[in-house]
PDB file of N, CA and C in Angstrom:
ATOM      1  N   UNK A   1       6.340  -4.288  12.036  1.00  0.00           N
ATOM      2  CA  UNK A   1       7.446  -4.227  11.104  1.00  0.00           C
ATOM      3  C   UNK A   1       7.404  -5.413  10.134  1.00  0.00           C
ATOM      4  N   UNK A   2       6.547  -6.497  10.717  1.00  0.00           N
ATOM      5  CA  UNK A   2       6.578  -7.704   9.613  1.00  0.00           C
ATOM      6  C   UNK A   2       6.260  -7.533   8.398  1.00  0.00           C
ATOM      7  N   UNK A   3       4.953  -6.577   8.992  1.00  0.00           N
ATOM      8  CA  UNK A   3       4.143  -6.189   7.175  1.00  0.00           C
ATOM      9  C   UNK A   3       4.918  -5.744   6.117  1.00  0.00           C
ATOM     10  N   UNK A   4       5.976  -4.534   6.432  1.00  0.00           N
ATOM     11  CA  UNK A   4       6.200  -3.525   5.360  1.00  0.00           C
ATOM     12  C   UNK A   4       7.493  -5.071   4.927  1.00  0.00           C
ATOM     13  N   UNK A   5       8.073  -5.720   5.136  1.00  0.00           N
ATOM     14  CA  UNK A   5       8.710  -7.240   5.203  1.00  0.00           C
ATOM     15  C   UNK A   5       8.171  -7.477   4.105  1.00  0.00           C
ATOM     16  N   UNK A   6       6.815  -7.982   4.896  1.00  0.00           N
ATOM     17  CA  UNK A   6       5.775  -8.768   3.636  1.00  0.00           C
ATOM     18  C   UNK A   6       5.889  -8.277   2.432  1.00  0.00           C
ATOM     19  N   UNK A   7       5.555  -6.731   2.301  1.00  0.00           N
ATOM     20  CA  UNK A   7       5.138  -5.905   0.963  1.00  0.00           C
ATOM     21  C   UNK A   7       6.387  -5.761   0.342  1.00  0.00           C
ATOM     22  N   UNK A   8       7.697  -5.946   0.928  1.00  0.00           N
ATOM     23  CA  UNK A   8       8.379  -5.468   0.161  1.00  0.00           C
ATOM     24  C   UNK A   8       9.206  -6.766  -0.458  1.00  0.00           C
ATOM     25  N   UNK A   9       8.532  -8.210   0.388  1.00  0.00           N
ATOM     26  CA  UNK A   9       8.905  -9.495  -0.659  1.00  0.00           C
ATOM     27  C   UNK A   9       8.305  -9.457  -1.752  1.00  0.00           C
ATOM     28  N   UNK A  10       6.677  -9.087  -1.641  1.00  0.00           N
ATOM     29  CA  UNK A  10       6.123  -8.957  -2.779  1.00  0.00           C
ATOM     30  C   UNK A  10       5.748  -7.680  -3.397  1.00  0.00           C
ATOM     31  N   UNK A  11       7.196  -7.245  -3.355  1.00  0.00           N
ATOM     32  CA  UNK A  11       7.503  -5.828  -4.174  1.00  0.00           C
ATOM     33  C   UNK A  11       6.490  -5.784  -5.402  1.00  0.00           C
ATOM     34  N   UNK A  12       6.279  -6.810  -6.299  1.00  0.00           N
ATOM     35  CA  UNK A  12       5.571  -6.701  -7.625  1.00  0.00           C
ATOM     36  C   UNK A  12       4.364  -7.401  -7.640  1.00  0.00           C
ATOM     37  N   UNK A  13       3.895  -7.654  -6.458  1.00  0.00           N
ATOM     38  CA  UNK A  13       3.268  -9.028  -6.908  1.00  0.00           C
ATOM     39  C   UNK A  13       1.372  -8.382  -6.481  1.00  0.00           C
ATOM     40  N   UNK A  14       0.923  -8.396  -7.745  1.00  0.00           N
ATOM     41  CA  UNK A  14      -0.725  -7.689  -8.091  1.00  0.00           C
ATOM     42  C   UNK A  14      -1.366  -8.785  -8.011  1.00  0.00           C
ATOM     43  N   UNK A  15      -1.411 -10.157  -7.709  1.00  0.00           N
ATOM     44  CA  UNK A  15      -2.254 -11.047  -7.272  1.00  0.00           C
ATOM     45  C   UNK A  15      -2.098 -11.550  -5.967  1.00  0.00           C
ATOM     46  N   UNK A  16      -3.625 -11.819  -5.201  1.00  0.00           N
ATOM     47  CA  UNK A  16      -3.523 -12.564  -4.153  1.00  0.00           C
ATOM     48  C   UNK A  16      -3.997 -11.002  -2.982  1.00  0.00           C
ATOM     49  N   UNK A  17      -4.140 -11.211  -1.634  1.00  0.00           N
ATOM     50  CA  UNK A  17      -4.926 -10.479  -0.901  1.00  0.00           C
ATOM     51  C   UNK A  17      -4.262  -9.742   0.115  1.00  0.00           C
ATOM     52  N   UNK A  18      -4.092  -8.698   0.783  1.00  0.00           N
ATOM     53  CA  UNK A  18      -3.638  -7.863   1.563  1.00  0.00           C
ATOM     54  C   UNK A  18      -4.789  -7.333   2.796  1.00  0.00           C
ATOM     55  N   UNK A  19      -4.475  -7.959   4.100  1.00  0.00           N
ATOM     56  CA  UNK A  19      -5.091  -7.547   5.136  1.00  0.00           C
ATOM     57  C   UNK A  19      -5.049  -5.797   5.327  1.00  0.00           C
ATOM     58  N   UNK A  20      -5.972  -5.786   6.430  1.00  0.00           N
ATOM     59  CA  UNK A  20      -5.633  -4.068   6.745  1.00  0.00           C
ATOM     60  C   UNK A  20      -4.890  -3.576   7.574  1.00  0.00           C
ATOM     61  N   UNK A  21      -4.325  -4.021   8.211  1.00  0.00           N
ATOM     62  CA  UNK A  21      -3.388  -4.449   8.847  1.00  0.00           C
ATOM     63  C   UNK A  21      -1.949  -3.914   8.075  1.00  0.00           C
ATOM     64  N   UNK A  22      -2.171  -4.908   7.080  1.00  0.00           N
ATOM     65  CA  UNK A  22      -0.691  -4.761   6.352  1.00  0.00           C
ATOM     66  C   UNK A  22      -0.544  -3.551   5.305  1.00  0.00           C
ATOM     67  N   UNK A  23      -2.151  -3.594   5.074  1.00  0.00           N
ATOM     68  CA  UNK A  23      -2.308  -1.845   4.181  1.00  0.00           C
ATOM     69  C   UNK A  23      -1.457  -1.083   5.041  1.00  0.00           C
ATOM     70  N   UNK A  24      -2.286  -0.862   6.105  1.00  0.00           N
ATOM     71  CA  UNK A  24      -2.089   0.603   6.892  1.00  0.00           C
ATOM     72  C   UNK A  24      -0.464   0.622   7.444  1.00  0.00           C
ATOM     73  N   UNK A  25      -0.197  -0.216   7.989  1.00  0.00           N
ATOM     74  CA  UNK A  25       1.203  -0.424   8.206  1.00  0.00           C
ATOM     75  C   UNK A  25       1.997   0.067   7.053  1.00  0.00           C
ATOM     76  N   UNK A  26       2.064  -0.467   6.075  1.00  0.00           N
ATOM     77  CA  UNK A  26       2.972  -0.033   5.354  1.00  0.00           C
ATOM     78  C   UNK A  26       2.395   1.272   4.692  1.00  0.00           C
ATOM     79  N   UNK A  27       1.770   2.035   4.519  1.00  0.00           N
ATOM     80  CA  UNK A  27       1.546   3.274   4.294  1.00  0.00           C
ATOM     81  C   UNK A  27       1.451   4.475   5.448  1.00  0.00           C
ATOM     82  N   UNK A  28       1.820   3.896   6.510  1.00  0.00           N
ATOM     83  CA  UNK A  28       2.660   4.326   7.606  1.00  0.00           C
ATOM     84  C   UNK A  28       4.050   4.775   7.266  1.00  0.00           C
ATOM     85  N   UNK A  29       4.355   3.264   7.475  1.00  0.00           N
ATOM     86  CA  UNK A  29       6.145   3.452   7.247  1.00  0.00           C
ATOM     87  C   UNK A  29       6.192   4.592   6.036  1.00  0.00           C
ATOM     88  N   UNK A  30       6.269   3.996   5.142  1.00  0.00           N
ATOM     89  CA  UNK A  30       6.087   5.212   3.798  1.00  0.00           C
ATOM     90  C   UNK A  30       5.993   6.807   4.165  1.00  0.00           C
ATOM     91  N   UNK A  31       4.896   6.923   4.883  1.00  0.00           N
ATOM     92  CA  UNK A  31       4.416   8.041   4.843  1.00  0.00           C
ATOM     93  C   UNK A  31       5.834   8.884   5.974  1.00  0.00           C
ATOM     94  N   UNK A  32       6.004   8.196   7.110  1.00  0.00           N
ATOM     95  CA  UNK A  32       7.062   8.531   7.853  1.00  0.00           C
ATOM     96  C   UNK A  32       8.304   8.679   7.308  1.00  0.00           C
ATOM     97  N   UNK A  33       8.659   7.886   6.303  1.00  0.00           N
ATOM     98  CA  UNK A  33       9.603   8.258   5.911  1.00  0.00           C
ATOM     99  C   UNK A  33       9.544   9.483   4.950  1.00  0.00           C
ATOM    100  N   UNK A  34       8.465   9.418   4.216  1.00  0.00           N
ATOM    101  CA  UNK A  34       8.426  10.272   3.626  1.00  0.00           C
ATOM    102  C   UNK A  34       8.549  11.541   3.862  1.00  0.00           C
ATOM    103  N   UNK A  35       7.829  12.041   4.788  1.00  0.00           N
ATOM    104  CA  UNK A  35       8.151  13.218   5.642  1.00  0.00           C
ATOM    105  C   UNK A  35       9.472  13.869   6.230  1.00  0.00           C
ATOM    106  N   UNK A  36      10.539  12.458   6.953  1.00  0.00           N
ATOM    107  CA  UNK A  36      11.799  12.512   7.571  1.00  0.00           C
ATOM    108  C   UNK A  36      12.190  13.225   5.841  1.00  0.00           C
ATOM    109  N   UNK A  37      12.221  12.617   4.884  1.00  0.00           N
ATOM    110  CA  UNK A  37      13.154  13.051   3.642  1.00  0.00           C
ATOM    111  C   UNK A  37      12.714  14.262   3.497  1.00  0.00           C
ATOM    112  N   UNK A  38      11.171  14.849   3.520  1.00  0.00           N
ATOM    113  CA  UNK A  38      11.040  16.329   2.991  1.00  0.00           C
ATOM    114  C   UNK A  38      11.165  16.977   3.969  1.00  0.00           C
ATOM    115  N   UNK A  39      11.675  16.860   5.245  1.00  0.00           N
ATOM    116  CA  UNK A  39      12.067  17.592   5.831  1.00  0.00           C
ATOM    117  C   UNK A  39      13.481  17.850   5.876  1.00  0.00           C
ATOM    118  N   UNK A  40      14.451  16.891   5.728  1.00  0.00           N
ATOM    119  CA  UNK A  40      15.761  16.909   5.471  1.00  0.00           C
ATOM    120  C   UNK A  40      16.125  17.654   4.297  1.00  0.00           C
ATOM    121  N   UNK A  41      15.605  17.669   3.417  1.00  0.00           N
ATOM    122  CA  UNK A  41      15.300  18.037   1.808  1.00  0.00           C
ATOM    123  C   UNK A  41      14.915  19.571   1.653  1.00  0.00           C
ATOM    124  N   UNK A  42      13.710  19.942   2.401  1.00  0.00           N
ATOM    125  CA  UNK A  42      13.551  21.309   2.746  1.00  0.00           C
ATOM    126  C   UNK A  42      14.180  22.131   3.830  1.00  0.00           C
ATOM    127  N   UNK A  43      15.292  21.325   4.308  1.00  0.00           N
ATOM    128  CA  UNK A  43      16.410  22.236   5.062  1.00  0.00           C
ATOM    129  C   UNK A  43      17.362  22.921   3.952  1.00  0.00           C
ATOM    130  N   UNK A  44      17.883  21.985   2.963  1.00  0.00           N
ATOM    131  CA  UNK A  44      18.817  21.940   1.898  1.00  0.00           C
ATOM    132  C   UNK A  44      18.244  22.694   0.520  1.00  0.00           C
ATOM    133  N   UNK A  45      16.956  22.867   0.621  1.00  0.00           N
ATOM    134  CA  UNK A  45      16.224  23.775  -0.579  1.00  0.00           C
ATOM    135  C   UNK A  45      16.618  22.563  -1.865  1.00  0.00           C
ATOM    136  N   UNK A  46      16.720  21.412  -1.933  1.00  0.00           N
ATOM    137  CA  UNK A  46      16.659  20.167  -2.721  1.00  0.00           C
ATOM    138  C   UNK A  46      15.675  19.170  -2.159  1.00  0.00           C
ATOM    139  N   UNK A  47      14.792  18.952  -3.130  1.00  0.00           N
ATOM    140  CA  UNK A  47      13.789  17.719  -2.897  1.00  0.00           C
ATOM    141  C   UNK A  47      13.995  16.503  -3.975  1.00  0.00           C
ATOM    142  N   UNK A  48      15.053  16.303  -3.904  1.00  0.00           N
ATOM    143  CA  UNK A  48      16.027  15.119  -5.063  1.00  0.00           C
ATOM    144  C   UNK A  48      15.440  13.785  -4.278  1.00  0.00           C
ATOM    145  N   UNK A  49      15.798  13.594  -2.927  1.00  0.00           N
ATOM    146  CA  UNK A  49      15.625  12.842  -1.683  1.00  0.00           C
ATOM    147  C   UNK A  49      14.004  12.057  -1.890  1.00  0.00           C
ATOM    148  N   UNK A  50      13.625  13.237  -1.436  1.00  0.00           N
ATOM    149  CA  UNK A  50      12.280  12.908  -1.793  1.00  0.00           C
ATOM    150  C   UNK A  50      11.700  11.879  -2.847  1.00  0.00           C
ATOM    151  N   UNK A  51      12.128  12.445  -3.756  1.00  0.00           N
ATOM    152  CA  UNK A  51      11.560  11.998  -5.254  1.00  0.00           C
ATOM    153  C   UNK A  51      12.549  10.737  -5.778  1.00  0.00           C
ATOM    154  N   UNK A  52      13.545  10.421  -5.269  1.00  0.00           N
ATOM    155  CA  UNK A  52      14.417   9.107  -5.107  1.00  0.00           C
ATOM    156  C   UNK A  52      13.117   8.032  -4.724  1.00  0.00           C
ATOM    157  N   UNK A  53      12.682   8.218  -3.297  1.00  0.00           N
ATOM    158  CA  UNK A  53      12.361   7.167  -2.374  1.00  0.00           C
ATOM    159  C   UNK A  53      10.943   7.149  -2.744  1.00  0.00           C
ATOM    160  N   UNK A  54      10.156   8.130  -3.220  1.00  0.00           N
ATOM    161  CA  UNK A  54       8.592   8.725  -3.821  1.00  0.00           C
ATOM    162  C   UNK A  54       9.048   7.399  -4.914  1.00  0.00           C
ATOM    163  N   UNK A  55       9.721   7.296  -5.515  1.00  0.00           N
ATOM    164  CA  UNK A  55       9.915   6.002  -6.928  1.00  0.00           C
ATOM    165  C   UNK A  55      10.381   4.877  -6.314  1.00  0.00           C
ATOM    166  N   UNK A  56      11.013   4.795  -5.664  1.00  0.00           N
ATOM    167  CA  UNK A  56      10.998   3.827  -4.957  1.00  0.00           C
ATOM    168  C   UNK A  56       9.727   2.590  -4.631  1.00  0.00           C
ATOM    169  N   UNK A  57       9.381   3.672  -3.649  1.00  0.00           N
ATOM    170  CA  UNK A  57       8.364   3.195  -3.123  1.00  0.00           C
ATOM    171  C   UNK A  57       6.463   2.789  -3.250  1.00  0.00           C
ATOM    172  N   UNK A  58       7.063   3.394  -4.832  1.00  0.00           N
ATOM    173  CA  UNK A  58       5.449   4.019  -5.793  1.00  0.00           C
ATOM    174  C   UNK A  58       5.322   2.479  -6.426  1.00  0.00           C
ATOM    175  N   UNK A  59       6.104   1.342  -6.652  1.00  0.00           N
ATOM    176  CA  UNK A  59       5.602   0.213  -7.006  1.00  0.00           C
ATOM    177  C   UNK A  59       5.265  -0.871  -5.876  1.00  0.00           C
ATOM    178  N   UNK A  60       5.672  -0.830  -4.861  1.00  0.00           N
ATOM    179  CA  UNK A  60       4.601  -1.579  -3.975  1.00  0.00           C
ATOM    180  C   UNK A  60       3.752  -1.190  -3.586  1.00  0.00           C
ATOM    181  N   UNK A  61       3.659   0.744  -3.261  1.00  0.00           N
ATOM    182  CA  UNK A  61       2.212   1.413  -2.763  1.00  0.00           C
ATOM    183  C   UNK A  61       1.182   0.593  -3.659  1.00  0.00           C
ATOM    184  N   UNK A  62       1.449   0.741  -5.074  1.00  0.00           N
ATOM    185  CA  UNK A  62       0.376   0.243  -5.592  1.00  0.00           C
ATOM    186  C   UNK A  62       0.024  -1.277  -5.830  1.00  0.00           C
ATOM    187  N   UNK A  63       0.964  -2.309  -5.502  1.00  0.00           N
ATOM    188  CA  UNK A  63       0.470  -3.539  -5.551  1.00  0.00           C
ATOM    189  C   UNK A  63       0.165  -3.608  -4.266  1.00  0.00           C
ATOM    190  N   UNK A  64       0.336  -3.236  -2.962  1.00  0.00           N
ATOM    191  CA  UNK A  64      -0.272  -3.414  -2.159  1.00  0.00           C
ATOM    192  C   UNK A  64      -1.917  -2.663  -1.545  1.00  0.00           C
ATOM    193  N   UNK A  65      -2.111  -1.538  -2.575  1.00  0.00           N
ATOM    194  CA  UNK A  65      -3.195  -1.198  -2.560  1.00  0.00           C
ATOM    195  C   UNK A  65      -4.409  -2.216  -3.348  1.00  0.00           C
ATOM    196  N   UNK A  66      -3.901  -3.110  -4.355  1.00  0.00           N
ATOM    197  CA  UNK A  66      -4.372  -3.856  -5.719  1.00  0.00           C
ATOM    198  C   UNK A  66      -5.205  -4.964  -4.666  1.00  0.00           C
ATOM    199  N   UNK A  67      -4.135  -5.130  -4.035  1.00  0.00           N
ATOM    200  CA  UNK A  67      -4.049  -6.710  -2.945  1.00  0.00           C
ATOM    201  C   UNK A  67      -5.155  -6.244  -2.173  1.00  0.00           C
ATOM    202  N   UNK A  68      -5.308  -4.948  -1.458  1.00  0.00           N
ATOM    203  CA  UNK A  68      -6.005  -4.358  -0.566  1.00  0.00           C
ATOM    204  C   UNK A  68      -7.332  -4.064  -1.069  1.00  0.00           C
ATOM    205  N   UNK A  69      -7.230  -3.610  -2.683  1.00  0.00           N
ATOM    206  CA  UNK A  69      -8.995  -4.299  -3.000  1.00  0.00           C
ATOM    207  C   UNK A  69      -9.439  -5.708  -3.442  1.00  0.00           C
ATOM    208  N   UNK A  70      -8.599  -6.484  -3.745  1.00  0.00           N
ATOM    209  CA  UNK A  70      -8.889  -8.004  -3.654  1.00  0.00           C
ATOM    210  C   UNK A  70      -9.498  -8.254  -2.632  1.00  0.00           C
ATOM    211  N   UNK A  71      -9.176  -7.882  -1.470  1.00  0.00           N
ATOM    212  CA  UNK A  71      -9.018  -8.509  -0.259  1.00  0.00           C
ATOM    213  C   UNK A  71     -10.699  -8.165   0.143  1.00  0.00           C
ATOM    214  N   UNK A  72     -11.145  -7.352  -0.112  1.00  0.00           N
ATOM    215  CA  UNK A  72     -12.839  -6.609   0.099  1.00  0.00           C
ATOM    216  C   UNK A  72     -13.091  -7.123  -1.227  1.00  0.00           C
ATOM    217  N   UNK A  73     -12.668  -8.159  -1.934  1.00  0.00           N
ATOM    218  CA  UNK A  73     -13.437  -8.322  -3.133  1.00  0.00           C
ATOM    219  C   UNK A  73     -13.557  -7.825  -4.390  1.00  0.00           C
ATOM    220  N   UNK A  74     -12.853  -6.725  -4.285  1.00  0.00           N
ATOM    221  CA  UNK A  74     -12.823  -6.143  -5.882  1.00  0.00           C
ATOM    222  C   UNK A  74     -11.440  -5.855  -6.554  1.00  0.00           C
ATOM    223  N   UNK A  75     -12.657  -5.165  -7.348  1.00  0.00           N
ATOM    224  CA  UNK A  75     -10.841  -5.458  -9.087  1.00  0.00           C
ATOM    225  C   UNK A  75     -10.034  -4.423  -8.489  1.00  0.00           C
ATOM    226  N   UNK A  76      -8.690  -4.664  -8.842  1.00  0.00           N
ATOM    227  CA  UNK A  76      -7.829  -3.359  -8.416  1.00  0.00           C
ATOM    228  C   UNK A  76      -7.754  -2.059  -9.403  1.00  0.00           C
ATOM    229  N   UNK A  77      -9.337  -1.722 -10.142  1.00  0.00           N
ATOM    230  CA  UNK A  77      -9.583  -0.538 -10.830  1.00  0.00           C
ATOM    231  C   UNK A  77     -10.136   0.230 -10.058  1.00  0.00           C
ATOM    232  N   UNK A  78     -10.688  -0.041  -8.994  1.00  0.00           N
ATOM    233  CA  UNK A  78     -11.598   0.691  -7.992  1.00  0.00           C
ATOM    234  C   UNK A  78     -10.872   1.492  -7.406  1.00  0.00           C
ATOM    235  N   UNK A  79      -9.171   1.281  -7.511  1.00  0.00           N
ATOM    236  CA  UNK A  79      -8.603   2.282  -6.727  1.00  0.00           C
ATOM    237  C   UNK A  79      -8.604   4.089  -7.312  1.00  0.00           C
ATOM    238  N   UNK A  80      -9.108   3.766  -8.924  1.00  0.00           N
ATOM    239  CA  UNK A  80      -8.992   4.795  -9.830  1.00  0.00           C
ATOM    240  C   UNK A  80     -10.750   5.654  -9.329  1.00  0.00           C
ATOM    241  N   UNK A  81     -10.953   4.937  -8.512  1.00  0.00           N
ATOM    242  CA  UNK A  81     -12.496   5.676  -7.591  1.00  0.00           C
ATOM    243  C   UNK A  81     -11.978   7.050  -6.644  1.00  0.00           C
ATOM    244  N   UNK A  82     -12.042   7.701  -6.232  1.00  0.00           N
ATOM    245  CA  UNK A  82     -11.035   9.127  -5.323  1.00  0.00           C
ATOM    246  C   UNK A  82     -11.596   8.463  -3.739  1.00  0.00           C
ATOM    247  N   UNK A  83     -12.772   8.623  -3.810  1.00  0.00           N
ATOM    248  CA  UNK A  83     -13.380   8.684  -2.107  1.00  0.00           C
ATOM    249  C   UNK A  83     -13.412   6.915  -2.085  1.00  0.00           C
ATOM    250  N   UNK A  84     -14.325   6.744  -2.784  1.00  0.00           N
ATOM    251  CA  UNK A  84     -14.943   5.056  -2.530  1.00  0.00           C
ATOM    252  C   UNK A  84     -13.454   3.789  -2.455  1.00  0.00           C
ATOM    253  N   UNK A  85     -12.061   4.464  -3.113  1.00  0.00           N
ATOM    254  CA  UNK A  85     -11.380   3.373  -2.709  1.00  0.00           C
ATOM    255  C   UNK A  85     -10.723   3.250  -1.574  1.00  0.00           C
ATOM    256  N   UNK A  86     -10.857   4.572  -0.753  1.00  0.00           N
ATOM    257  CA  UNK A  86     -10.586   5.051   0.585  1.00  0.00           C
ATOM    258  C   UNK A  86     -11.326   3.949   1.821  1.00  0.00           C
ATOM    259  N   UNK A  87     -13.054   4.238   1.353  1.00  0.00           N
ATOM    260  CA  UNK A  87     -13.836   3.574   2.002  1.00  0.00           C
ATOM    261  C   UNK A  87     -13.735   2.281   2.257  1.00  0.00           C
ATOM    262  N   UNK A  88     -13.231   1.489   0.418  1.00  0.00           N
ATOM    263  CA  UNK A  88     -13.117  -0.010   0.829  1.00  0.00           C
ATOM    264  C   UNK A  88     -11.726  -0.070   1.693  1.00  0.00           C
ATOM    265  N   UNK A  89     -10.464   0.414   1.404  1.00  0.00           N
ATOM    266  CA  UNK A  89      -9.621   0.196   2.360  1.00  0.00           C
ATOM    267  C   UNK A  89      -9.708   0.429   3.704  1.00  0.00           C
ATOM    268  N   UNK A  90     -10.760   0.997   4.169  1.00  0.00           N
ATOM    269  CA  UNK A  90     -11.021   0.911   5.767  1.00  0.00           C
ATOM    270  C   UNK A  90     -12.308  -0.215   6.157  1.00  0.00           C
ATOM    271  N   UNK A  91     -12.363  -0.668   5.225  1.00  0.00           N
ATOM    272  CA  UNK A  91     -13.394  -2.167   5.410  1.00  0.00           C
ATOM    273  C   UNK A  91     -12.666  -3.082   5.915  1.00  0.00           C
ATOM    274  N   UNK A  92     -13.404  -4.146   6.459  1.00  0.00           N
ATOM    275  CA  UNK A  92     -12.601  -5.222   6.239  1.00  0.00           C
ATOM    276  C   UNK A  92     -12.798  -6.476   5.418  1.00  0.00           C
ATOM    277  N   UNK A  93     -11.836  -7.329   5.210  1.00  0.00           N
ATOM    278  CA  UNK A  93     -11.945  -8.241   4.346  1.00  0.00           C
ATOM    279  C   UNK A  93     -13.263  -9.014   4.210  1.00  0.00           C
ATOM    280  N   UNK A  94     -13.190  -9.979   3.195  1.00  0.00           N
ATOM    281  CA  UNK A  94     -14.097 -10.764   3.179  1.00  0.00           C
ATOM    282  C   UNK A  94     -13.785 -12.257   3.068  1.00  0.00           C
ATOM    283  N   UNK A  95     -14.564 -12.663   4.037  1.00  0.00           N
ATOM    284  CA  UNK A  95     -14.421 -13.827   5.267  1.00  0.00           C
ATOM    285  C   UNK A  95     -14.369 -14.802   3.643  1.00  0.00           C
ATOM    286  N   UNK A  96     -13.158 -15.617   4.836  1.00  0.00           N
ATOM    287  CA  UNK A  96     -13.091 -17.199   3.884  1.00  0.00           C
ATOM    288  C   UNK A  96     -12.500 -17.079   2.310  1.00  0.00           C
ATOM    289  N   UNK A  97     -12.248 -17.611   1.280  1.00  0.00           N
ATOM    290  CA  UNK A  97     -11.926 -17.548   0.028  1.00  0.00           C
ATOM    291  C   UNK A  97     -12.654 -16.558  -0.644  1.00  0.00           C
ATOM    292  N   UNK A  98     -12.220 -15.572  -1.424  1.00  0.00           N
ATOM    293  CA  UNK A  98     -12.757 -15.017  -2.622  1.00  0.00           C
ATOM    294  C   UNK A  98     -12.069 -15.531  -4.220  1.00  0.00           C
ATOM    295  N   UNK A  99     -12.622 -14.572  -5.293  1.00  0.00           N
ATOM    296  CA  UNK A  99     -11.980 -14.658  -6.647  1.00  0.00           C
ATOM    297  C   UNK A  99     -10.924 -14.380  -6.511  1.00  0.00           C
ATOM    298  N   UNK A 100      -9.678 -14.122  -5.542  1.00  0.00           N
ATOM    299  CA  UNK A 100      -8.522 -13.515  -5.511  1.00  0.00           C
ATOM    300  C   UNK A 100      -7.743 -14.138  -4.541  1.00  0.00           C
ATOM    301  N   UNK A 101      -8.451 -15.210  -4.352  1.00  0.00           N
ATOM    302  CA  UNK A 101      -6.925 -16.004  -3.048  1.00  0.00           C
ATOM    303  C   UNK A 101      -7.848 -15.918  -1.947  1.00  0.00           C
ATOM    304  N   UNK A 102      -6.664 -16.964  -1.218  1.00  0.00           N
ATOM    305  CA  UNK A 102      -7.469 -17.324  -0.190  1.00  0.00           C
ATOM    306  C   UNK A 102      -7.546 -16.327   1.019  1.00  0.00           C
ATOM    307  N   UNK A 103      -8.097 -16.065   2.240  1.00  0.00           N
ATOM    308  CA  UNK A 103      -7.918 -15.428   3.286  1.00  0.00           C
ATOM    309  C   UNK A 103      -7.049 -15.059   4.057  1.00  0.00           C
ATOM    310  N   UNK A 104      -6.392 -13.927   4.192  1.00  0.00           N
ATOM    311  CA  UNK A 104      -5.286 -13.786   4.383  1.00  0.00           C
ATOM    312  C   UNK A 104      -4.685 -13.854   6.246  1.00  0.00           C
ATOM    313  N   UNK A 105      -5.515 -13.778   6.771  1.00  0.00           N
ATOM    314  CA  UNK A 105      -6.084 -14.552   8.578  1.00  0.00           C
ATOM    315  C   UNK A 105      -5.632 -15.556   8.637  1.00  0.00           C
TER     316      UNK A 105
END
């Protein structure tokens, strides 16, 4: 529960590095919730719910994905890759300081 904490202090923040750890965690939570709403939502034949918390939650998905290719070393354009930015997010980091902050360990 610390992580989605973490991500959501740094609601905005596109510099600096994101473990995998804290990826996956919080695209957990997300995803769980996400589901609880379209299911509540598709009882009611309204997906308003949904699409509230979908915006919500669509500006840290992506700074914490940004952080999450820092963190393997690369620019946060790679996420605009379909398969390959999948791949680096199941990598793991790279040891010690990079161009993007220090180690997040």
């Amino acid at each position: 529960m610390h992580y989605i904490y973490e991500v959501f202090d740094k609601y905005s923040t596109y510099n600096g590095r994101a473990r995998r750890k804290e990826f996956w965690h919080f695209y957990l939570f997300v995803s769980i919730i996400l589901f609880g709403s379209y299911l509540l939502d598709g009882l009611s034949n309204n997906f308003e719910l949904v699409t509230l918390i979908f915006g919500v939650v669509l500006t840290p998905m992506i700074s914490v994905a940004i952080r999450r290719m820092h963190d393997v070393g690369k620019s946060g354009w790679f996420l605009l890759i379909p398969i390959y930015n999948l791949i680096l997010a199941c990598r793991p980091g790279t040891k010690g300081d990079n161009i993007f902050g220090p180690d997040p360990k």
